[in-house]
Protein backbone atom coordinates (compact mmCIF):
# COMPACT_ATOMS: atom_id res chain seq x y z
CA UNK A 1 0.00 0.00 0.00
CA UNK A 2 1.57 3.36 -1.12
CA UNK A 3 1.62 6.31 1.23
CA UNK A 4 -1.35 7.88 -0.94
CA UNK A 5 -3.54 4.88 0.14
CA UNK A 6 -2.39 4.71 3.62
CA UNK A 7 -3.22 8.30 3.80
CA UNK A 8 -6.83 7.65 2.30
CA UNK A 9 -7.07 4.99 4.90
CA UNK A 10 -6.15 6.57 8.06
CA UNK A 11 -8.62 9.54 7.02
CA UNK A 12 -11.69 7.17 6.62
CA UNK A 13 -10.90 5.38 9.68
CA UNK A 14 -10.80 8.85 11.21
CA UNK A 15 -13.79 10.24 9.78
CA UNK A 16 -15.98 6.48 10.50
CA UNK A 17 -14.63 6.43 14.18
CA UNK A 18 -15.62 10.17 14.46
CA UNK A 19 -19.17 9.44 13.25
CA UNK A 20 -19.21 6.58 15.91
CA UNK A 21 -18.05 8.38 18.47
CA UNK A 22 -20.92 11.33 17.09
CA UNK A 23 -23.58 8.69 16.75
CA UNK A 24 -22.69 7.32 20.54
CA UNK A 25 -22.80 10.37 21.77
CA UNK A 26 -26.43 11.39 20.74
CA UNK A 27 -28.70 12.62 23.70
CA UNK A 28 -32.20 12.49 23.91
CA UNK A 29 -35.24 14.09 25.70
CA UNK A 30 -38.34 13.07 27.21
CA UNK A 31 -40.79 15.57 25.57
CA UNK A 32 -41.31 17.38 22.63
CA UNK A 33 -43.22 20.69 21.97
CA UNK A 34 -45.54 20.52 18.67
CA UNK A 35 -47.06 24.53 19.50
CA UNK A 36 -46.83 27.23 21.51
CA UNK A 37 -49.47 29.72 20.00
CA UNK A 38 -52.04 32.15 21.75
CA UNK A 39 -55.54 30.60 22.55
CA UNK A 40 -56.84 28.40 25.59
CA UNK A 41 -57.20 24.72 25.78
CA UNK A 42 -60.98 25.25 24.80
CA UNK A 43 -59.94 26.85 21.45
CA UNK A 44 -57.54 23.84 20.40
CA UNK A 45 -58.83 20.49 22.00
CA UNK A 46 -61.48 19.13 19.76
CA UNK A 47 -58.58 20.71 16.36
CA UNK A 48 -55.70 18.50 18.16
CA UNK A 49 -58.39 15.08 18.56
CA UNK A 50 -58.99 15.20 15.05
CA UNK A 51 -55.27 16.15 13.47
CA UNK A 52 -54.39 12.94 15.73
CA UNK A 53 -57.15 10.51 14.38
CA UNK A 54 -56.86 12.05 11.12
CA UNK A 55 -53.01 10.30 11.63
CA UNK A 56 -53.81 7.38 12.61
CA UNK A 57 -54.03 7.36 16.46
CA UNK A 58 -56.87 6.06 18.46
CA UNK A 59 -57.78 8.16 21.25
CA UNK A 60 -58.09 5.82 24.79
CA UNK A 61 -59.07 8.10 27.10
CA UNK A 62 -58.30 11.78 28.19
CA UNK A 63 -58.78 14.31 31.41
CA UNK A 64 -57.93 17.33 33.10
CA UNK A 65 -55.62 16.85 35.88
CA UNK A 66 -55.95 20.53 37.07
CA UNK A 67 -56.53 23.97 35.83
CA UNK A 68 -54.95 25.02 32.86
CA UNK A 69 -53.64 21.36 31.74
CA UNK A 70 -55.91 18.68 29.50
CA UNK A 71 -54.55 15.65 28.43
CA UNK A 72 -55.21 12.99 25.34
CA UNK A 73 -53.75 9.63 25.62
CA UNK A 74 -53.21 7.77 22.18
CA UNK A 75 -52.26 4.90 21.12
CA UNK A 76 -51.94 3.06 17.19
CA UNK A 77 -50.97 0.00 15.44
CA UNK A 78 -46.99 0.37 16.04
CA UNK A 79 -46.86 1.17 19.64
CA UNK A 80 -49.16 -2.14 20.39
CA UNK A 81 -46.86 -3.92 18.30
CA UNK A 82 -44.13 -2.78 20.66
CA UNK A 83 -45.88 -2.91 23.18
CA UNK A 84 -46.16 -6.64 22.33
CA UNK A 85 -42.71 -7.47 22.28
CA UNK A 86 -41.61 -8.47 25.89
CA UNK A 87 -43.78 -9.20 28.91
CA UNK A 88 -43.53 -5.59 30.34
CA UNK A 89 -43.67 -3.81 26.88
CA UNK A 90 -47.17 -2.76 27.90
CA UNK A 91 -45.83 0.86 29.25
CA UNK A 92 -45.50 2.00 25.39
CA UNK A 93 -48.77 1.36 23.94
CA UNK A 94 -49.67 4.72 25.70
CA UNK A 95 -48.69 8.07 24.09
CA UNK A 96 -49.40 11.13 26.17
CA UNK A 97 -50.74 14.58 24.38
CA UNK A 98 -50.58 17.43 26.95
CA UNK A 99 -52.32 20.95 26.11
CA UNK A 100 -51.10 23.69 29.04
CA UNK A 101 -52.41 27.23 29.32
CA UNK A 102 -49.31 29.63 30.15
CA UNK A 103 -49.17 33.12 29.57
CA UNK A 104 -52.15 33.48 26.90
CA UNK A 105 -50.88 30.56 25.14
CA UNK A 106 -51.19 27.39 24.89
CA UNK A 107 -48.27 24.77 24.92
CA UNK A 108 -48.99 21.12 22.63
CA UNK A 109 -46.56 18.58 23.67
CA UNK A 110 -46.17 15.04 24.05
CA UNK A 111 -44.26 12.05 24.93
CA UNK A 112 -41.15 11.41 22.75
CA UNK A 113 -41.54 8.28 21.66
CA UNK A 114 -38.03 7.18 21.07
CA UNK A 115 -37.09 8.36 24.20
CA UNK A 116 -39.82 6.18 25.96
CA UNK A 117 -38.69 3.05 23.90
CA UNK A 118 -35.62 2.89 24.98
CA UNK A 119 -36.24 3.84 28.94
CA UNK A 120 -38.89 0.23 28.49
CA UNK A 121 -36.53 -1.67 26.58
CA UNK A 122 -38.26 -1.43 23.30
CA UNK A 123 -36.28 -2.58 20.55
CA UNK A 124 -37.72 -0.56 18.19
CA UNK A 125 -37.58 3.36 17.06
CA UNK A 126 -41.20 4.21 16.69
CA UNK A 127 -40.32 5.99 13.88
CA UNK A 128 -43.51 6.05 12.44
CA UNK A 129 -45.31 6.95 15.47
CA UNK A 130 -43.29 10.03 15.69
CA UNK A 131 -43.38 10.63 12.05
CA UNK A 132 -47.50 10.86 12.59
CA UNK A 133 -47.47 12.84 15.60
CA UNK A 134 -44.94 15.62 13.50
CA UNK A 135 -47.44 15.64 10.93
CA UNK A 136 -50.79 15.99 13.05
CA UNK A 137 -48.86 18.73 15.89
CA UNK A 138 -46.32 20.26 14.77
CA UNK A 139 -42.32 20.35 16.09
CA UNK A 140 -40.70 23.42 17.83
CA UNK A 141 -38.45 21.39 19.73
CA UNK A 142 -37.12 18.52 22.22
CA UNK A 143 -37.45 19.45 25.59
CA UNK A 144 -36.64 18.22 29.40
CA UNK A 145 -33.46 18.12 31.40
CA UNK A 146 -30.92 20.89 30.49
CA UNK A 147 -28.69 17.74 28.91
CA UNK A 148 -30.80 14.36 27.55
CA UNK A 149 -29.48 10.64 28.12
CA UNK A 150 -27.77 8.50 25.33
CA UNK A 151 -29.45 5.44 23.75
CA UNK A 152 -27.53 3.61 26.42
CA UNK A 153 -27.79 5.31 29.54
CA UNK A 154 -31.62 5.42 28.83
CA UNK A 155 -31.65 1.29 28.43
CA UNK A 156 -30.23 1.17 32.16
CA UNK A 157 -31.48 4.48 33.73
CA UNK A 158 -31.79 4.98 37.42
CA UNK A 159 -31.59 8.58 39.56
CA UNK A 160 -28.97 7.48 41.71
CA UNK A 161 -27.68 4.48 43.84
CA UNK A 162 -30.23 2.63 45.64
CA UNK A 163 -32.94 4.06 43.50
CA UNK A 164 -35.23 1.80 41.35
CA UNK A 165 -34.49 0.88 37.94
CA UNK A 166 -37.30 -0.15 35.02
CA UNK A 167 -36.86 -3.60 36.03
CA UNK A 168 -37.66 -3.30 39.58
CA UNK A 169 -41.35 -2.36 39.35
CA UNK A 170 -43.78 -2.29 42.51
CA UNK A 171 -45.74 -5.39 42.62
CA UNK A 172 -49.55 -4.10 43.55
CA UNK A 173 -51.55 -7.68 43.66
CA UNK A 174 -52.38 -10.65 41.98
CA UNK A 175 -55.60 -12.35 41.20
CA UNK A 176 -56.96 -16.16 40.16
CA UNK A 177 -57.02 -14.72 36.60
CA UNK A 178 -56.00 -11.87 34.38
CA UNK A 179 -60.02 -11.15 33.27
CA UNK A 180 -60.33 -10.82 37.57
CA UNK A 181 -57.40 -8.85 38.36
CA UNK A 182 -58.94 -6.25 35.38
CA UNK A 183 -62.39 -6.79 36.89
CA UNK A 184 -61.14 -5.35 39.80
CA UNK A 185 -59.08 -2.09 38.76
CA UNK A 186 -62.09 -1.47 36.67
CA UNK A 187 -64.45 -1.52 39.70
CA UNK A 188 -62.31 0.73 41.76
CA UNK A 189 -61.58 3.36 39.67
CA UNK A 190 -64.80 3.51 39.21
CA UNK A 191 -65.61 4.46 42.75
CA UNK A 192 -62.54 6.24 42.43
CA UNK A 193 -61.54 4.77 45.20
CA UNK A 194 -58.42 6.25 47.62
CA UNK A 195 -58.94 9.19 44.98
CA UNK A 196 -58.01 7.47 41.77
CA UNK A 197 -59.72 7.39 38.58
CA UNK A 198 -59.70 5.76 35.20
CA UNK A 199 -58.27 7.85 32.38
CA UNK A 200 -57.92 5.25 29.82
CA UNK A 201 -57.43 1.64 28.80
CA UNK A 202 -55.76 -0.29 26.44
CA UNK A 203 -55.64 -3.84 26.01
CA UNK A 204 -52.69 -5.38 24.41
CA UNK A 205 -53.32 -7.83 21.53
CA UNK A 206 -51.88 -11.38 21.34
CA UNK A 207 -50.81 -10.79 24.60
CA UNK A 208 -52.34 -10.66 28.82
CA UNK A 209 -51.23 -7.33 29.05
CA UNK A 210 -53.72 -4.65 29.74
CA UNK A 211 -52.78 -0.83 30.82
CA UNK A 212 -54.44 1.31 33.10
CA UNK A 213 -53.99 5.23 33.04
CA UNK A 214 -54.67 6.33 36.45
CA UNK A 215 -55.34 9.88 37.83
CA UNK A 216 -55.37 10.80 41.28
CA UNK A 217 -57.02 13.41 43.53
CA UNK A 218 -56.32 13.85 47.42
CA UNK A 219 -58.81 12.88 49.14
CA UNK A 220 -58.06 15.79 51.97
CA UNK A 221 -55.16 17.66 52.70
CA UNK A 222 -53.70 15.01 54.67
CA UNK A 223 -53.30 12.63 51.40
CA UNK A 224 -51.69 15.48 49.46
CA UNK A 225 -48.62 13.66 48.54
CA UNK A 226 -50.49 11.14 46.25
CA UNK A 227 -52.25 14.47 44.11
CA UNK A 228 -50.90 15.00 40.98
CA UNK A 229 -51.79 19.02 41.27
CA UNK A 230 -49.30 18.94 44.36
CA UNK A 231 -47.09 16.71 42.65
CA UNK A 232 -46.74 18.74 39.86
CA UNK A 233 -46.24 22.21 41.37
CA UNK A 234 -43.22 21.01 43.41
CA UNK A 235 -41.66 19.74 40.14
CA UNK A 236 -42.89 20.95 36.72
CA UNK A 237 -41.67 24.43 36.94
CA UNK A 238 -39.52 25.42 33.74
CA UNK A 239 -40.83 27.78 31.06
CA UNK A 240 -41.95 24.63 28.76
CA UNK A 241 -44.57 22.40 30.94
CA UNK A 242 -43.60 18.53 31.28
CA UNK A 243 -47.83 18.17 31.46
CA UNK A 244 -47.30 14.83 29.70
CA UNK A 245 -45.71 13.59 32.61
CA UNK A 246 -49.14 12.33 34.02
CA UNK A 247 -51.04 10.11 34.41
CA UNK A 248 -49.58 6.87 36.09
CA UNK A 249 -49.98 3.62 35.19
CA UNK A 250 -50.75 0.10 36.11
CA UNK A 251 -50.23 -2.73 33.95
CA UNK A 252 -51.83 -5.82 34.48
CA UNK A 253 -49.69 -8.76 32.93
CA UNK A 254 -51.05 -11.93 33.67
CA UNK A 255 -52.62 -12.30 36.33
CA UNK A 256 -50.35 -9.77 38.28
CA UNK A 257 -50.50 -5.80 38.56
CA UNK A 258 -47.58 -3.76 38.92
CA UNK A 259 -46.34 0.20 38.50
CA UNK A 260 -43.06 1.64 37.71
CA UNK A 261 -41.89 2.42 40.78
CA UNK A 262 -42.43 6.07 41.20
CA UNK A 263 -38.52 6.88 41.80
CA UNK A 264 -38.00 5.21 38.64
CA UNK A 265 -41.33 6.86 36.74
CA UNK A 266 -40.83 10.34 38.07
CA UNK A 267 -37.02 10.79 37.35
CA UNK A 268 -36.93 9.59 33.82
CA UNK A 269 -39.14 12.66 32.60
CA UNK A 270 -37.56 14.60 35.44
CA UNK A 271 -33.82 12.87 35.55
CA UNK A 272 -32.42 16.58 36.62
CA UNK A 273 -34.43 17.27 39.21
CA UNK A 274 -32.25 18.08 42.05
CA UNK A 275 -32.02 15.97 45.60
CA UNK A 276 -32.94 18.95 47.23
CA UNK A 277 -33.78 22.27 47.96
CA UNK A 278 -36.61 23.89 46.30
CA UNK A 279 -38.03 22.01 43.43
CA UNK A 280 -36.66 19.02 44.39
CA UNK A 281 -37.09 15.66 45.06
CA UNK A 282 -37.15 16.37 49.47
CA UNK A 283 -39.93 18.16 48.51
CA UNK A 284 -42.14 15.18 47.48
CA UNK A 285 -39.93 12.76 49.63
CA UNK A 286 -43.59 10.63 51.01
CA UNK A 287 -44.73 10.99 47.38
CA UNK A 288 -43.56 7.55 46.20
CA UNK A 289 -44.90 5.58 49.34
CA UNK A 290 -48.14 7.56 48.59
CA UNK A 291 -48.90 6.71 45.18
CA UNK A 292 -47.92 2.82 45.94
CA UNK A 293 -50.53 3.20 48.31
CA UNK A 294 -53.26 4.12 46.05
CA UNK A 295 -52.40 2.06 43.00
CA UNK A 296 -52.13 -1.07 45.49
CA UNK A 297 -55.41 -0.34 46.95
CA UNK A 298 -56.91 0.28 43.23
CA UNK A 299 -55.28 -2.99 42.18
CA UNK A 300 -56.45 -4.56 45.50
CA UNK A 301 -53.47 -5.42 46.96
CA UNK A 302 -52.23 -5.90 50.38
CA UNK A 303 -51.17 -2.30 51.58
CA UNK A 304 -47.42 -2.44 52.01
CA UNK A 305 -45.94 1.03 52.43
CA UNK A 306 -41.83 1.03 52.08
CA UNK A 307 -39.95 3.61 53.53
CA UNK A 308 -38.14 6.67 51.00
């Protein structure tokens, strides 16, 4: 090989580990703003339901947590595919559409879906989920953290040491059957029971895997640790409004119920939330044990409240 060709070889091998090193090195974030444009939730709701079904998306269920915030869970043909690929896939069927009322305007935003996948250890993209959700909202921008997480660091995310990680979910109850177990949740969100309610359901085909969207309301003041209002004041409090954080889930697989463990739920869309001081996790330190509670009671579990 003549110094020409050596020359030629050394720069691709430069230029393809660069692009590696590049392609490694991609971050990602947990949400995504499709508009930010003057007008109130009431102007824009029933405009965003149809853009969405006009793409493709079937719309399971939707609610207002509080004032000022309305949200539209979807769900289509590729995320229950995905959603069908391991045991605990469930968590993906669900895409979350947030509308939030700040300033005169009103932000759009949802889930990204990539950046879901990956924190559920989907295989694949959902590249055509979040082609169709481009094309019925809009883009302005990926937003979150101040820095995202790499392909990698989002397949084996956890806060910190000792906290949970996807794969250590809470385990709310089990039942003689899967059609029992969802019997059950049904029932009790229902009567809203501990302050819960049903926001949606989707039922995973080909598989046992059905997912519950849960709100929750304090009951009274002294339950306010479980209320997604409080929840959310203590930590959604940057310009662009994480909205599509809620609601919470249980997934019935089987016939057991679990949650993501809400160290593990809360941190991934919030993974630079400080320890403490103000807007910080110390703030909502009970939260955790709190929404274990409800969920467990909802599922009809044995109530089993860990310590922070």
């Amino acid at each position: 090989m003549n110094i020409k060709s050596l020359t030629s070889y050394a720069l691709a091998l430069t230029l393809g580990l660069a692009a590696a090193v590049a392609q490694a090195a991609e971050t990602y974030l947990p949400f995504v703003l499709a508009s930010n444009e003057a007008g109130t939730i009431a102007d824009k709701l029933e405009g965003t339901k149809k853009a969405l079904q006009d793409n493709g998306f079937e719309i399971a269920g939707e609610y207002s947590p509080f004032a000022g915030a309305h949200i539209v869970v979807v769900t289509n043909a590729e995320l229950k595919k995905e959603a069908a690929s391991h045991d605990r896939g469930g968590y993906i069927a669900a895409q979350r559409i947030s509308l939030t009322e700040m300033g005169g305007k009103t932000q759009i935003s949802y889930t990204n879906p990539f950046y879901m996948a990956k924190a559920y250890f989907i295989k694949g993209n959902l590249a055509a989920t979040s082609s169709a959700l481009k094309k019925a909202l809009g883009y302005v921008q990926d937003f979150g953290p101040e820095e995202g997480l790499t392909e990698r660091k989002l397949g084996k995310y956890h806060y910190t040491f000792g906290m949970e990680y996807f794969d250590e979910p809470l385990e709310l109850a089990t039942a003689g059957s899967h059609d029992k177990l969802v019997q059950t949740i049904e029932k009790n969100l229902s009567a809203k029971k501990n302050g819960a309610s049903k926001v949606y359901r989707i039922d995973i085909p080909g598989t046992n895997q059905t997912l519950f969207g849960v709100g929750m309301k304090a009951p009274d003041e002294g339950k306010k640790y479980m209320d997604e209002t409080f929840i959310m004041s203590e930590i959604d409090f940057k310009p662009l409004r994480s909205t599509a954080h809620l609601p919470y889930e249980i997934l019935v697989k089987g016939s057991e119920a679990e949650a993501l463990h809400a160290r593990f739920r809360i941190a991934i869309n919030f993974p630079d939330l400080s320890m403490m001081g103000d807007n910080s996790f110390m703030n909502i330190m009970p939260t955790p044990d709190a929404i274990k509670e409800v969920l467990m009671n909802v599922a009809g579990g044995k109530k089993d409240v860990e310590e922070w």
